[in-house]
PDB file of N, CA and C in Angstrom:
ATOM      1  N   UNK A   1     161.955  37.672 115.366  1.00  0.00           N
ATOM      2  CA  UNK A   1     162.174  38.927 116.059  1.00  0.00           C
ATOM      3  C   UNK A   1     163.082  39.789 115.192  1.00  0.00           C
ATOM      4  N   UNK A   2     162.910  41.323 114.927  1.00  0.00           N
ATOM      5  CA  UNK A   2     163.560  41.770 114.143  1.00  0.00           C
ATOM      6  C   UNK A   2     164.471  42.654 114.832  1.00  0.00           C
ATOM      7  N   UNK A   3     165.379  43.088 114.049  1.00  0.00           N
ATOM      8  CA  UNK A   3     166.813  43.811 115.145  1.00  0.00           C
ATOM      9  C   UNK A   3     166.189  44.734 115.414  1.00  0.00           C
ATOM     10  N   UNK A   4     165.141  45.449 115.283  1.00  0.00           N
ATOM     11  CA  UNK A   4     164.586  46.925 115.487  1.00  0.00           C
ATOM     12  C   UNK A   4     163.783  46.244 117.426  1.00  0.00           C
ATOM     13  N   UNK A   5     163.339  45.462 117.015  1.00  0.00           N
ATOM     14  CA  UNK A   5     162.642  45.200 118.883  1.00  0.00           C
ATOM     15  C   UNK A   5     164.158  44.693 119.400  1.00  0.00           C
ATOM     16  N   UNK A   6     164.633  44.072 119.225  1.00  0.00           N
ATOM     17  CA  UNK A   6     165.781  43.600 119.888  1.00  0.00           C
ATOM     18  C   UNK A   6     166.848  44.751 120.206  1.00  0.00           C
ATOM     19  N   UNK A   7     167.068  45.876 119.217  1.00  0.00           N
ATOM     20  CA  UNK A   7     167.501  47.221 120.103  1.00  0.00           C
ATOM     21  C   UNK A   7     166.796  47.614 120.522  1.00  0.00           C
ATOM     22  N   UNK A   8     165.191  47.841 120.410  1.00  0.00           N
ATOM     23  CA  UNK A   8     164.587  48.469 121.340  1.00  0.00           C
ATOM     24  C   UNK A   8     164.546  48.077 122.378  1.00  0.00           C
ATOM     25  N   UNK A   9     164.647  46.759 123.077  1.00  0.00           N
ATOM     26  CA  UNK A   9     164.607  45.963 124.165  1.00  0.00           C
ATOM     27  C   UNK A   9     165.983  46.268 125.140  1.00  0.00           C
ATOM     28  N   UNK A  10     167.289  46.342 124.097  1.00  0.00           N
ATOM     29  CA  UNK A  10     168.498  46.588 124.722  1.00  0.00           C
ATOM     30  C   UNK A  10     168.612  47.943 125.462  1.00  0.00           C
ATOM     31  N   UNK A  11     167.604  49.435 124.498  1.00  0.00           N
ATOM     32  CA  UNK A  11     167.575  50.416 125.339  1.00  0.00           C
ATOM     33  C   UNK A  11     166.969  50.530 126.121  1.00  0.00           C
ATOM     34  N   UNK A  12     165.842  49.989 126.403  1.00  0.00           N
ATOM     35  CA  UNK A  12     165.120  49.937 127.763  1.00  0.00           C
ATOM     36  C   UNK A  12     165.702  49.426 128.445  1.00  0.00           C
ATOM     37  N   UNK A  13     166.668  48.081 128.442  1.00  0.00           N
ATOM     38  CA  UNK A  13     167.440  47.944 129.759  1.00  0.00           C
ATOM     39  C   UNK A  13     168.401  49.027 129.953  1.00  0.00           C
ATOM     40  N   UNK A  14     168.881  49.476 129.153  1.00  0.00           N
ATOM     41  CA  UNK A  14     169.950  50.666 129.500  1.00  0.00           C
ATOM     42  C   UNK A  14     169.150  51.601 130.467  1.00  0.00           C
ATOM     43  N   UNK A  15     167.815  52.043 129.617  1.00  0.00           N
ATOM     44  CA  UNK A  15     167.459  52.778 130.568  1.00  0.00           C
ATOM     45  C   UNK A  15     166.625  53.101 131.695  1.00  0.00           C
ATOM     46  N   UNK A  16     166.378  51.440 132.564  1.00  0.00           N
ATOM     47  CA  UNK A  16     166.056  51.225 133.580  1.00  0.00           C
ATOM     48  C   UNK A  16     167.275  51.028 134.141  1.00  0.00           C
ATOM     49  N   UNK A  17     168.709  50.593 133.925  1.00  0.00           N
ATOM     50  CA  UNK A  17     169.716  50.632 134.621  1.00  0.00           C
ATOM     51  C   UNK A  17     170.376  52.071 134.959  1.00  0.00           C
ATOM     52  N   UNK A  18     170.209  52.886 134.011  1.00  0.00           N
ATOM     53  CA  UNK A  18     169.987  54.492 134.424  1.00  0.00           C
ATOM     54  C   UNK A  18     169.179  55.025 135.980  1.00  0.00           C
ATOM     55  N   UNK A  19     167.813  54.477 135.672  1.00  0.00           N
ATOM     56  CA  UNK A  19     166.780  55.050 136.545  1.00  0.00           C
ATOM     57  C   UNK A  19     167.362  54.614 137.534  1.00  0.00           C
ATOM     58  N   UNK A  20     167.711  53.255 137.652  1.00  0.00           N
ATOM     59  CA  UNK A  20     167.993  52.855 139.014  1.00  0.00           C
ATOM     60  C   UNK A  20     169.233  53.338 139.813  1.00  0.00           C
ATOM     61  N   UNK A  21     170.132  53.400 139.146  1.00  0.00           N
ATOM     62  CA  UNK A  21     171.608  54.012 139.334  1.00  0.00           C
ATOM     63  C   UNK A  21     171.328  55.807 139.612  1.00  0.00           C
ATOM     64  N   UNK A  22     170.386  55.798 138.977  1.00  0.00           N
ATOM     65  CA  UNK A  22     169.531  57.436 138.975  1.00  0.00           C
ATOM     66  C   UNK A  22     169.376  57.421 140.962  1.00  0.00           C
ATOM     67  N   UNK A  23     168.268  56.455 140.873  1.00  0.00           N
ATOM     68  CA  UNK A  23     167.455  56.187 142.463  1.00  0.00           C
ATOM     69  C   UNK A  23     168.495  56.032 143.633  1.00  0.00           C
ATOM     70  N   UNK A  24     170.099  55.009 143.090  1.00  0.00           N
ATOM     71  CA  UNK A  24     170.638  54.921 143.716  1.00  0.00           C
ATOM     72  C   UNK A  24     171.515  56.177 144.324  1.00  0.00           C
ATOM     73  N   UNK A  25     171.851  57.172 143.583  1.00  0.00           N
ATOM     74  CA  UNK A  25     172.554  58.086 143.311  1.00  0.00           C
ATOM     75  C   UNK A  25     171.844  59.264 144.378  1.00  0.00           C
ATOM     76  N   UNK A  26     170.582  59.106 144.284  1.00  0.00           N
ATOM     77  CA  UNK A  26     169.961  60.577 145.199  1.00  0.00           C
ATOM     78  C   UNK A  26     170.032  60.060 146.063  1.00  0.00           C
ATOM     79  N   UNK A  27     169.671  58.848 146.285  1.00  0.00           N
ATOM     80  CA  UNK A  27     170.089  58.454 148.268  1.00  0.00           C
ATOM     81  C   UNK A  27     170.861  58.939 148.765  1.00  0.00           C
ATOM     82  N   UNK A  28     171.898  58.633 148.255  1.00  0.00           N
ATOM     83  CA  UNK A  28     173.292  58.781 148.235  1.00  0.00           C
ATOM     84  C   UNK A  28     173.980  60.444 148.691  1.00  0.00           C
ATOM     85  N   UNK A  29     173.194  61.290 147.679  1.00  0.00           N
ATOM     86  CA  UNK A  29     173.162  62.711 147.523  1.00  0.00           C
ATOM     87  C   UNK A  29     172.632  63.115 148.758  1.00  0.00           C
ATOM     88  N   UNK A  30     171.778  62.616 149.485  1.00  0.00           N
ATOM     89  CA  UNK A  30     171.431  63.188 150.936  1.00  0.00           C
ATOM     90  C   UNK A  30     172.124  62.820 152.028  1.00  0.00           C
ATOM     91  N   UNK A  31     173.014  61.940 151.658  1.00  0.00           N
ATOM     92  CA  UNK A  31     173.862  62.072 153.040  1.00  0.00           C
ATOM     93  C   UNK A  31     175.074  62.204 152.973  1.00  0.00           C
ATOM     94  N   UNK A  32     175.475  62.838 151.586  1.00  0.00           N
ATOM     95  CA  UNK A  32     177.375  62.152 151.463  1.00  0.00           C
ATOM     96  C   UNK A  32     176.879  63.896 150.622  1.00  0.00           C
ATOM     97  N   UNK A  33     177.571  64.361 149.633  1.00  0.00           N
ATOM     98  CA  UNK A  33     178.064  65.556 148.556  1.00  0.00           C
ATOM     99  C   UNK A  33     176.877  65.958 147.874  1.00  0.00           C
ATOM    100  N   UNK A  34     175.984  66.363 148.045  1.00  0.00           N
ATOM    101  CA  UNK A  34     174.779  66.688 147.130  1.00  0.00           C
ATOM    102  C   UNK A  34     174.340  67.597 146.370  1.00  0.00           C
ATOM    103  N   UNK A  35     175.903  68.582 146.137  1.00  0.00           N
ATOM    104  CA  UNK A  35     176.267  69.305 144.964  1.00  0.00           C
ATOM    105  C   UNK A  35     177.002  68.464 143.810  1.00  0.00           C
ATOM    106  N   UNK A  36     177.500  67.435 143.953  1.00  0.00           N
ATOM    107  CA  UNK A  36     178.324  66.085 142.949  1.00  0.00           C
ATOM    108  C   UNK A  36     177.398  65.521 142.691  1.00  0.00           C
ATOM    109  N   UNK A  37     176.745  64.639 143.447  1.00  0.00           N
ATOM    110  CA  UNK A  37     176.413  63.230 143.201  1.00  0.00           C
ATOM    111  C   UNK A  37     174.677  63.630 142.713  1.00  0.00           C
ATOM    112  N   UNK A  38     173.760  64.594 143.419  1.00  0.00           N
ATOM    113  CA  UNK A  38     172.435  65.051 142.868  1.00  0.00           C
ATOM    114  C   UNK A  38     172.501  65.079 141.484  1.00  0.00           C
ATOM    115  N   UNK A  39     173.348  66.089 140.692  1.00  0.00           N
ATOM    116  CA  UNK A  39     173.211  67.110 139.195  1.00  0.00           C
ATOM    117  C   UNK A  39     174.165  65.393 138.379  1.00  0.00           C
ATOM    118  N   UNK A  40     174.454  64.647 139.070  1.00  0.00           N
ATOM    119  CA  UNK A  40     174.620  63.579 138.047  1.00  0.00           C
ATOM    120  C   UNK A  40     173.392  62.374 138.071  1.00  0.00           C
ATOM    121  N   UNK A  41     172.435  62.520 139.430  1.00  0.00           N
ATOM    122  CA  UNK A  41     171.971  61.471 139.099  1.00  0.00           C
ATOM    123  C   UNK A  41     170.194  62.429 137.996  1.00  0.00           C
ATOM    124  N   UNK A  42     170.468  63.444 138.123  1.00  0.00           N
ATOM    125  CA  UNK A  42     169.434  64.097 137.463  1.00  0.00           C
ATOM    126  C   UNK A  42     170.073  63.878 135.820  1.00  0.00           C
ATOM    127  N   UNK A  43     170.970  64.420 135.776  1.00  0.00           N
ATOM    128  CA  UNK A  43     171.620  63.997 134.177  1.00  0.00           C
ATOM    129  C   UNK A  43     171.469  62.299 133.603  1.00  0.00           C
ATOM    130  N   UNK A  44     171.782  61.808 134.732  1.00  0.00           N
ATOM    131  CA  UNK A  44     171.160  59.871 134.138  1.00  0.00           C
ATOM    132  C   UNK A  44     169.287  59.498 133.991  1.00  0.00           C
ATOM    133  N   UNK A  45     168.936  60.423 134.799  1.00  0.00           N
ATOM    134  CA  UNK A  45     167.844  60.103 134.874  1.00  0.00           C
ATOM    135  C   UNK A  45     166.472  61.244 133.562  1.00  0.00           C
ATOM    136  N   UNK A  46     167.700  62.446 133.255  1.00  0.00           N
ATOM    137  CA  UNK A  46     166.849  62.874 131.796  1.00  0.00           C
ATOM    138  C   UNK A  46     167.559  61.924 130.411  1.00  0.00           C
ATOM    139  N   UNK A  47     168.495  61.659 130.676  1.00  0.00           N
ATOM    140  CA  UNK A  47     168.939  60.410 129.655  1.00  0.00           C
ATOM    141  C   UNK A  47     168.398  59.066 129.383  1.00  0.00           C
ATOM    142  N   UNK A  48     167.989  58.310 130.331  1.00  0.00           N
ATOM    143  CA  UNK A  48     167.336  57.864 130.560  1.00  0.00           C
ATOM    144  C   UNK A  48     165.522  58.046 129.881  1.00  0.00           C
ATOM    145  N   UNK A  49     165.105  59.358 130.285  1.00  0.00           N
ATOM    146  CA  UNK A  49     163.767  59.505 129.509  1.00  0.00           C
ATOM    147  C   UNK A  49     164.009  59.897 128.129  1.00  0.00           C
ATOM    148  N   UNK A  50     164.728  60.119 127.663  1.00  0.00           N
ATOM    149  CA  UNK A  50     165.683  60.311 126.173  1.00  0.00           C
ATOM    150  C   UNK A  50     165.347  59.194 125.429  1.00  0.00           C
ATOM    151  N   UNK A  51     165.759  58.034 126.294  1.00  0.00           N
ATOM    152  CA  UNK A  51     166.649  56.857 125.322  1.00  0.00           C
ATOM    153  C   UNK A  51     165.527  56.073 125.700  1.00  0.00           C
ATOM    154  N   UNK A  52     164.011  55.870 125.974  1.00  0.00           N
ATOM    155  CA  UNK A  52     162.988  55.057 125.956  1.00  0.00           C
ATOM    156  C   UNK A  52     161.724  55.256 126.158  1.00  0.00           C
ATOM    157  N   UNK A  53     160.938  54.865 125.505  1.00  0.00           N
ATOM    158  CA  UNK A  53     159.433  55.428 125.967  1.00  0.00           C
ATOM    159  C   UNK A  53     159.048  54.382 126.680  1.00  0.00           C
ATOM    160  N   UNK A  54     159.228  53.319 126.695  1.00  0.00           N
ATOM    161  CA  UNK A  54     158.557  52.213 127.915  1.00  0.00           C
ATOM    162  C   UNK A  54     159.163  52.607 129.483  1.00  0.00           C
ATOM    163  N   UNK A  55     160.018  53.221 129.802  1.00  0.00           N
ATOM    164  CA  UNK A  55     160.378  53.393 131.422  1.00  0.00           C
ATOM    165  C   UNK A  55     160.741  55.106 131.431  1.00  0.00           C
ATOM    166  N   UNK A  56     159.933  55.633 130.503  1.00  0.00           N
ATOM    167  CA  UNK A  56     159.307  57.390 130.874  1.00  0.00           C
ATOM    168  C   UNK A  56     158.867  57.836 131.943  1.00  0.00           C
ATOM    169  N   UNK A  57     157.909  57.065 132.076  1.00  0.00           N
ATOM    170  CA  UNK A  57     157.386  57.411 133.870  1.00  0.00           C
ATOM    171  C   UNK A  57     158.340  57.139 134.677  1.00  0.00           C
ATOM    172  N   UNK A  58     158.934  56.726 134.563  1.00  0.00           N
ATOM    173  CA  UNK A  58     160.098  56.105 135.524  1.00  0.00           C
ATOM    174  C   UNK A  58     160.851  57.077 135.709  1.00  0.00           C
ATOM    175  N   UNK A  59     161.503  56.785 134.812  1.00  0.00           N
ATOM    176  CA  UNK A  59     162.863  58.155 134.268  1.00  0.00           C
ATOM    177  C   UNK A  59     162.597  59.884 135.206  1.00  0.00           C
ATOM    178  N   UNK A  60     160.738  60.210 134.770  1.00  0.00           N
ATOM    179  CA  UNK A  60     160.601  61.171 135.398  1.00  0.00           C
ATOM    180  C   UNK A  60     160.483  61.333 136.723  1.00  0.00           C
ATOM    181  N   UNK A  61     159.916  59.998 137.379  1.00  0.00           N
ATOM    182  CA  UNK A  61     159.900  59.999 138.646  1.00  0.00           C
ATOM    183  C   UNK A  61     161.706  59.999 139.474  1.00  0.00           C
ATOM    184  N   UNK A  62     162.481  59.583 138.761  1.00  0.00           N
ATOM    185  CA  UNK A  62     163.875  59.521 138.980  1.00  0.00           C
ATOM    186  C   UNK A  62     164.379  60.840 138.982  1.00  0.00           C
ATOM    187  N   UNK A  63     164.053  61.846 137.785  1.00  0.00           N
ATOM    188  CA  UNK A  63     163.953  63.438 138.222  1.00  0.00           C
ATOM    189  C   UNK A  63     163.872  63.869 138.852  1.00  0.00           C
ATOM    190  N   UNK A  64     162.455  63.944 139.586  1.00  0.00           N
ATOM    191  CA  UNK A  64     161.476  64.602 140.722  1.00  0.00           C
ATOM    192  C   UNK A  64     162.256  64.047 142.072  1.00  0.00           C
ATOM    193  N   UNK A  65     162.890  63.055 142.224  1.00  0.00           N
ATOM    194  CA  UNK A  65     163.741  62.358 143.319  1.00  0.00           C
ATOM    195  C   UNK A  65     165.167  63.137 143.154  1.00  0.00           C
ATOM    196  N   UNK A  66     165.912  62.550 142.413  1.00  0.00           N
ATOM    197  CA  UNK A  66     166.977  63.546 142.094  1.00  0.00           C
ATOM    198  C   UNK A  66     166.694  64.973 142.771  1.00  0.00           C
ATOM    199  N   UNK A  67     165.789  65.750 141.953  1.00  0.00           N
ATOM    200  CA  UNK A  67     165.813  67.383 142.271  1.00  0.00           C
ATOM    201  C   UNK A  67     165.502  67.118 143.997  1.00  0.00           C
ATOM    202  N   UNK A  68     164.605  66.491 144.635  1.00  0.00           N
ATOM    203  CA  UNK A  68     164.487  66.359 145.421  1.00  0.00           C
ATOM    204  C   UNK A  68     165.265  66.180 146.713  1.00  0.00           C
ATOM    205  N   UNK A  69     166.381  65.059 146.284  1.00  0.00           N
ATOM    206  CA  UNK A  69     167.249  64.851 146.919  1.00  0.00           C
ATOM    207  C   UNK A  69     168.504  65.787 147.108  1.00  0.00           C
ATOM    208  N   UNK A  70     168.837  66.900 145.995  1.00  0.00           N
ATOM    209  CA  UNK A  70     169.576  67.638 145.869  1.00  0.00           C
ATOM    210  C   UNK A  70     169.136  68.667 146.681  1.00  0.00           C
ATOM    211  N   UNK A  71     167.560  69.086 146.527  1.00  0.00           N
ATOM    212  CA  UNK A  71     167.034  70.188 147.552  1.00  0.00           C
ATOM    213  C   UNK A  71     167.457  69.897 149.218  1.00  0.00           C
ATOM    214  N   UNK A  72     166.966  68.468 149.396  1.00  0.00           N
ATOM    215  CA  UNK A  72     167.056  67.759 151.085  1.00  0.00           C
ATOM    216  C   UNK A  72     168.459  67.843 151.615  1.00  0.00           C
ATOM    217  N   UNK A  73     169.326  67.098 150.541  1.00  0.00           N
ATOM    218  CA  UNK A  73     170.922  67.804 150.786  1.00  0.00           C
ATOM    219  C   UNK A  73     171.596  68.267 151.023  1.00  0.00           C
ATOM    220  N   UNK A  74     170.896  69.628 150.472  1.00  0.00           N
ATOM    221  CA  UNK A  74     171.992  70.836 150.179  1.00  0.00           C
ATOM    222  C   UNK A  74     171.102  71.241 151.972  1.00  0.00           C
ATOM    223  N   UNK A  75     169.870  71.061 152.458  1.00  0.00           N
ATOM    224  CA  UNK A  75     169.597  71.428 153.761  1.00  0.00           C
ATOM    225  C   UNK A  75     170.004  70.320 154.815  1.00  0.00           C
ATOM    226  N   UNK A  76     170.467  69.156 154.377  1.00  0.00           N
ATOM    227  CA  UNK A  76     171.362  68.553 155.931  1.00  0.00           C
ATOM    228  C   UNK A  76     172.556  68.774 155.544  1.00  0.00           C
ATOM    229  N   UNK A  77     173.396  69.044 154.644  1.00  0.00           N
ATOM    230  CA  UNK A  77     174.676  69.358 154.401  1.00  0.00           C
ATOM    231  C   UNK A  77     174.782  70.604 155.273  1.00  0.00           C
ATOM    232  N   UNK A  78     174.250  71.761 154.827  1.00  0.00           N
ATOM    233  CA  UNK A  78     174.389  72.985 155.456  1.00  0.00           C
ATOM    234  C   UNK A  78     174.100  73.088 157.534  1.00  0.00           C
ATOM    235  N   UNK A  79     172.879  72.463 157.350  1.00  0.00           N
ATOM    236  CA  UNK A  79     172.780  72.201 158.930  1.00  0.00           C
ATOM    237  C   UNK A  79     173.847  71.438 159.743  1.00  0.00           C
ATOM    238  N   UNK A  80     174.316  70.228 158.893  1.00  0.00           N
ATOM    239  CA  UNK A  80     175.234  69.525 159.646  1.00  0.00           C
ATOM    240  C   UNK A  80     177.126  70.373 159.442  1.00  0.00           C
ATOM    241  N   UNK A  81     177.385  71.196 158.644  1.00  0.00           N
ATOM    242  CA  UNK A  81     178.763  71.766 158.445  1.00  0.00           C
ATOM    243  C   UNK A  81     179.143  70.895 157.593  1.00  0.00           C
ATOM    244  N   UNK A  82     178.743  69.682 156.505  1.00  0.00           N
ATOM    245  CA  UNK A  82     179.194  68.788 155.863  1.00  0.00           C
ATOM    246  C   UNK A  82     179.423  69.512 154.600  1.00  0.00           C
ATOM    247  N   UNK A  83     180.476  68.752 153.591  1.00  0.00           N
ATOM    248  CA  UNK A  83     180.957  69.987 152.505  1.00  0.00           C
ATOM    249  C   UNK A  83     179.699  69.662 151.320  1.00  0.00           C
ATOM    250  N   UNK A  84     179.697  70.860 150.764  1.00  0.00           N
ATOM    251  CA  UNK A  84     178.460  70.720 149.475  1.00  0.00           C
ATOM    252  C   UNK A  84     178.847  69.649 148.483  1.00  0.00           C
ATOM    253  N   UNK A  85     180.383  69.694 147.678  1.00  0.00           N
ATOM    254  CA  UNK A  85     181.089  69.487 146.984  1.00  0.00           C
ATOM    255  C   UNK A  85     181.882  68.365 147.485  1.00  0.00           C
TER     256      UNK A  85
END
């Protein structure tokens, strides 16, 4: 095995531990601060498609969630009086 697959192997775990921390992060963003916690899990999750081509699809689907979750957010934050920030 040559060090070139063996870092390549190390960044794909990095950056499925991204995506997921990504996935974990927008949950998160819809019921707690989803002006904080959204625009960081979107920043892990274009880093993430950065740093690997084997979990790309991933990464982007972690985007589309992110933006998503930041959109859903920012509308139960506002409905409920909960702070953006």
């Amino acid at each position: 095995m040559s060090d070139y697959s063996v870092n390549q192997s190390r960044a794909d775990m990095v950056a499925g531990l991204f995506c997921a921390f990504s996935f974990a992060l927008s949950g998160l963003a819809i019921a707690l601060k989803p002006g904080l916690l959204a625009p960081v899990a979107i920043l892990l999750a274009l880093a993430a498609a950065r740093m690997t081509s084997a979990h790309r699809t991933l990464a982007g689907i972690a985007v589309i969630v992110a933006a998503l979750a930041f959109f859903f957010g920012m509308i139960v934050a506002i409905s409920t009086d909960n702070p953006l920030f």
